[in-house]
Protein backbone atom coordinates (compact mmCIF):
# COMPACT_ATOMS: atom_id res chain seq x y z
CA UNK A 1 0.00 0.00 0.00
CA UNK A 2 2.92 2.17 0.74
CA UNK A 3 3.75 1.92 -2.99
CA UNK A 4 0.31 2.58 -3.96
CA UNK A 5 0.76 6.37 -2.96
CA UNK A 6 4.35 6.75 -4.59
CA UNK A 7 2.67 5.94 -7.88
CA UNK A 8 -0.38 7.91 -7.39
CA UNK A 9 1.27 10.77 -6.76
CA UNK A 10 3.44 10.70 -9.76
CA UNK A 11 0.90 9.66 -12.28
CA UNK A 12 -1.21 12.48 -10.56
CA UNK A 13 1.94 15.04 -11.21
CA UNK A 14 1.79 14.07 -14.64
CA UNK A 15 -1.34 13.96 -15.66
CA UNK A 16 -1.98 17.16 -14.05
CA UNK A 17 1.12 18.67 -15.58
CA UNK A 18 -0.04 17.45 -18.93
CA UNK A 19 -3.48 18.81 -19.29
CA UNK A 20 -1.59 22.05 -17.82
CA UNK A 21 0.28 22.26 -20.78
CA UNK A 22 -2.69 21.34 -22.96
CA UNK A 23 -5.78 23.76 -21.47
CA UNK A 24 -3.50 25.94 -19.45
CA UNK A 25 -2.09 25.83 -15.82
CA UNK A 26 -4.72 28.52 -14.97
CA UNK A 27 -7.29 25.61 -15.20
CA UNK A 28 -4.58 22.85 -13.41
CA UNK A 29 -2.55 24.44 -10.62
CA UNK A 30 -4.42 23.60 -7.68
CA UNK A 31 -4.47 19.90 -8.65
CA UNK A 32 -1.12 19.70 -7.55
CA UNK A 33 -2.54 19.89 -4.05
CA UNK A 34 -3.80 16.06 -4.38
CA UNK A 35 -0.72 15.02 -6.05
CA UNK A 36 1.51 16.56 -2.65
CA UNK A 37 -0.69 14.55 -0.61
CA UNK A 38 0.01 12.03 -1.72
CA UNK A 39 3.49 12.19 -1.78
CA UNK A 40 3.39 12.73 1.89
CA UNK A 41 1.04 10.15 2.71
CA UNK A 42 4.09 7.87 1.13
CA UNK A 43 6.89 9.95 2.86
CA UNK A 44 4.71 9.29 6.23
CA UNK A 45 3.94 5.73 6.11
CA UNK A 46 7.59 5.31 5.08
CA UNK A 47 8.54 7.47 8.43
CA UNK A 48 6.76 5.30 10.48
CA UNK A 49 7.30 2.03 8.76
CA UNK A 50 10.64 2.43 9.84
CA UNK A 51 10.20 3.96 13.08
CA UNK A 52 8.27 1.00 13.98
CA UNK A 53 10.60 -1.00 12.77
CA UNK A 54 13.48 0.59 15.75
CA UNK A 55 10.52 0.52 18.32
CA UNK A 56 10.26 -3.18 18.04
CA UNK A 57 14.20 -4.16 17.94
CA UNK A 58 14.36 -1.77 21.08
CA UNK A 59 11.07 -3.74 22.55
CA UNK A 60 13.24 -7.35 21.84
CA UNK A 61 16.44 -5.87 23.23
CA UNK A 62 14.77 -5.08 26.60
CA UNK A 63 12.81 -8.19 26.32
CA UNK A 64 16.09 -10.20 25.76
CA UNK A 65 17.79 -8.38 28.75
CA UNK A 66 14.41 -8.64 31.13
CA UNK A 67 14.87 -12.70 30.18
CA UNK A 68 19.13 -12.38 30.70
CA UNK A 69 18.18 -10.61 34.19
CA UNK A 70 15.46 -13.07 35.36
CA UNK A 71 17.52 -16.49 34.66
């Protein structure tokens, strides 16, 4: 799903920029809006796919310890 929004927003950025070149940015501009979002909605899952991803080594490291510490 993470992928999905790469590719949406770059077939949105050139679509958009296409029929900006074709009837005029006048008509187009504000599209871009859509296309941004969803560029960050890929930037941010990407964030916190990763940010997860050093949450849950940390959680196994203190698991691993809490288990060291107990035996």
């Amino acid at each position: 799903m993470r992928y999905f929004w790469l590719v949406a927003s770059m077939v949105m950025f050139i679509g958009i920029t296409y029929f900006g070149f074709k009837e005029g940015f006048e008509n187009w501009w504000y599209n871009y809006i859509f296309a941004f979002i969803a560029l960050f909605a890929f930037l941010l899952r990407t964030f916190m796919i990763r940010r997860m991803k050093k949450h849950m080594e940390f959680l196994n490291e203190q698991k691993t310890k809490e288990e060291h510490t107990i035996n």
